[in-house]
Protein backbone atom coordinates (compact mmCIF):
# COMPACT_ATOMS: atom_id res chain seq x y z
CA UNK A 1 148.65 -0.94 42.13
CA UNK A 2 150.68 -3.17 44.65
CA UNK A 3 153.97 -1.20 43.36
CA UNK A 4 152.16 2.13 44.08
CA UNK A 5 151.66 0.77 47.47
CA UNK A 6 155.15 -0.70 48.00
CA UNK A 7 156.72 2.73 46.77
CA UNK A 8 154.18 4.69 48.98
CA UNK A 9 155.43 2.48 52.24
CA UNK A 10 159.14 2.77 51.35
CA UNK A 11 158.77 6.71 51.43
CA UNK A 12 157.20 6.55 54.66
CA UNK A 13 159.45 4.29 55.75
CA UNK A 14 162.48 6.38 54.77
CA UNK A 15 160.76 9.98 56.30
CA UNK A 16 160.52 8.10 59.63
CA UNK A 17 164.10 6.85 59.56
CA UNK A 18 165.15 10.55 58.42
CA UNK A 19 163.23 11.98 61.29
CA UNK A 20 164.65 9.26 63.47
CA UNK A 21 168.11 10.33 62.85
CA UNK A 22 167.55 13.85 63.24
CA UNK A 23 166.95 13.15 66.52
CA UNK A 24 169.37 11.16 67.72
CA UNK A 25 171.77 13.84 68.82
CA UNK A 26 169.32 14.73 71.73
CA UNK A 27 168.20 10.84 72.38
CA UNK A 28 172.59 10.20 72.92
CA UNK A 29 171.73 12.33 75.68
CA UNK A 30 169.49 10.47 77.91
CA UNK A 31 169.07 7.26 76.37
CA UNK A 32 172.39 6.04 74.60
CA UNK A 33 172.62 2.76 74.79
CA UNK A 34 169.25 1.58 75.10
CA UNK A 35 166.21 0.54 72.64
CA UNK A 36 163.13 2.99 71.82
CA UNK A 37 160.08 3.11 69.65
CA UNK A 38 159.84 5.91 67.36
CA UNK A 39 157.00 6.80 65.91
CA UNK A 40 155.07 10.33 64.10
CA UNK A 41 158.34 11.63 64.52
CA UNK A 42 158.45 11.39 68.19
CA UNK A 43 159.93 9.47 70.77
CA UNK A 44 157.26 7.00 72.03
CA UNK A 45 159.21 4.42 74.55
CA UNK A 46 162.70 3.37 75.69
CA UNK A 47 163.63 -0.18 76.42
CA UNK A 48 166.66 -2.19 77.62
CA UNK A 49 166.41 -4.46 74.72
CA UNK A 50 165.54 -4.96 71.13
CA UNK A 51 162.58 -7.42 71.92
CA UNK A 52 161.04 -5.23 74.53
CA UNK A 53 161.00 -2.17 72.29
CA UNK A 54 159.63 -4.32 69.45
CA UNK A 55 156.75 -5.88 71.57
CA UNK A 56 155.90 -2.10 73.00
CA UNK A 57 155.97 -0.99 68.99
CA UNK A 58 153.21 -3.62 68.43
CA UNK A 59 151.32 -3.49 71.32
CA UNK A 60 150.26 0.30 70.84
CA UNK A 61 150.90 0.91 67.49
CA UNK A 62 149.84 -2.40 65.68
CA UNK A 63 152.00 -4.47 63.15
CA UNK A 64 151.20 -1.84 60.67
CA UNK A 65 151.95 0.92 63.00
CA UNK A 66 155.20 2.40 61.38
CA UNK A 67 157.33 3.26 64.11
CA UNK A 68 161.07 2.86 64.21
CA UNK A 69 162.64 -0.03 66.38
CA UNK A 70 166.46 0.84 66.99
CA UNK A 71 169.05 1.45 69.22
CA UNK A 72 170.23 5.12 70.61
CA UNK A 73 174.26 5.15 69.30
CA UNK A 74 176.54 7.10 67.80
CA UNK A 75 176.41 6.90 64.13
CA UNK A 76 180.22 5.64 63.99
CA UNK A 77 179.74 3.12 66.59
CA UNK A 78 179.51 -0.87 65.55
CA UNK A 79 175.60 -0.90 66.19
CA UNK A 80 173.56 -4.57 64.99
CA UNK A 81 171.95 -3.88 61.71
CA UNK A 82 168.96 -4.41 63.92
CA UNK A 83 166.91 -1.02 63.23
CA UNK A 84 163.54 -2.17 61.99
CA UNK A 85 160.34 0.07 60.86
CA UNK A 86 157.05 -1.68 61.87
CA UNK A 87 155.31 -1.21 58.65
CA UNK A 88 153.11 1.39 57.59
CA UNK A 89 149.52 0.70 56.56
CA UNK A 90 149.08 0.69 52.68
């Protein structure tokens, strides 16, 4: 039952990234550079750092809110492995 869980939170997890992704071309736009909170596929907040984006992501969605944490860059640029989901609920 756990497993079912885990897998169920790693798919949501992965849609969320995907739909992150897709909409980074328009983010570069306005907000390369910078931090934002991602969440239902939407962009939710933008931040000048990691920390303030992850305390925002918390704040209004929870700890088991499942937004996307991460920086607006390029795809080839050297980015921190920083990108973080906060969970999903199970």
């Amino acid at each position: 039952m756990a497993q079912l869980a885990m897998d169920s939170i790693e798919r949501e997890v992965l849609a969320e990234t995907h739909r992150f992704e897709a909409a980074l071309p328009e983010l570069l736009k306005d907000y390369r550079g910078r931090w934002v909170v991602f969440q239902g596929g939407a962009l939710h907040s933008v931040h000048e750092t990691e920390d303030q984006a992850y305390v925002a992501a918390v704040e209004h969605f929870g700890v088991t809110g499942g937004s996307v944490v991460a920086p607006v860059l390029d795809k080839d640029s050297p980015a921190p492995n920083t990108t973080s989901v906060v969970s999903f609920p199970s």
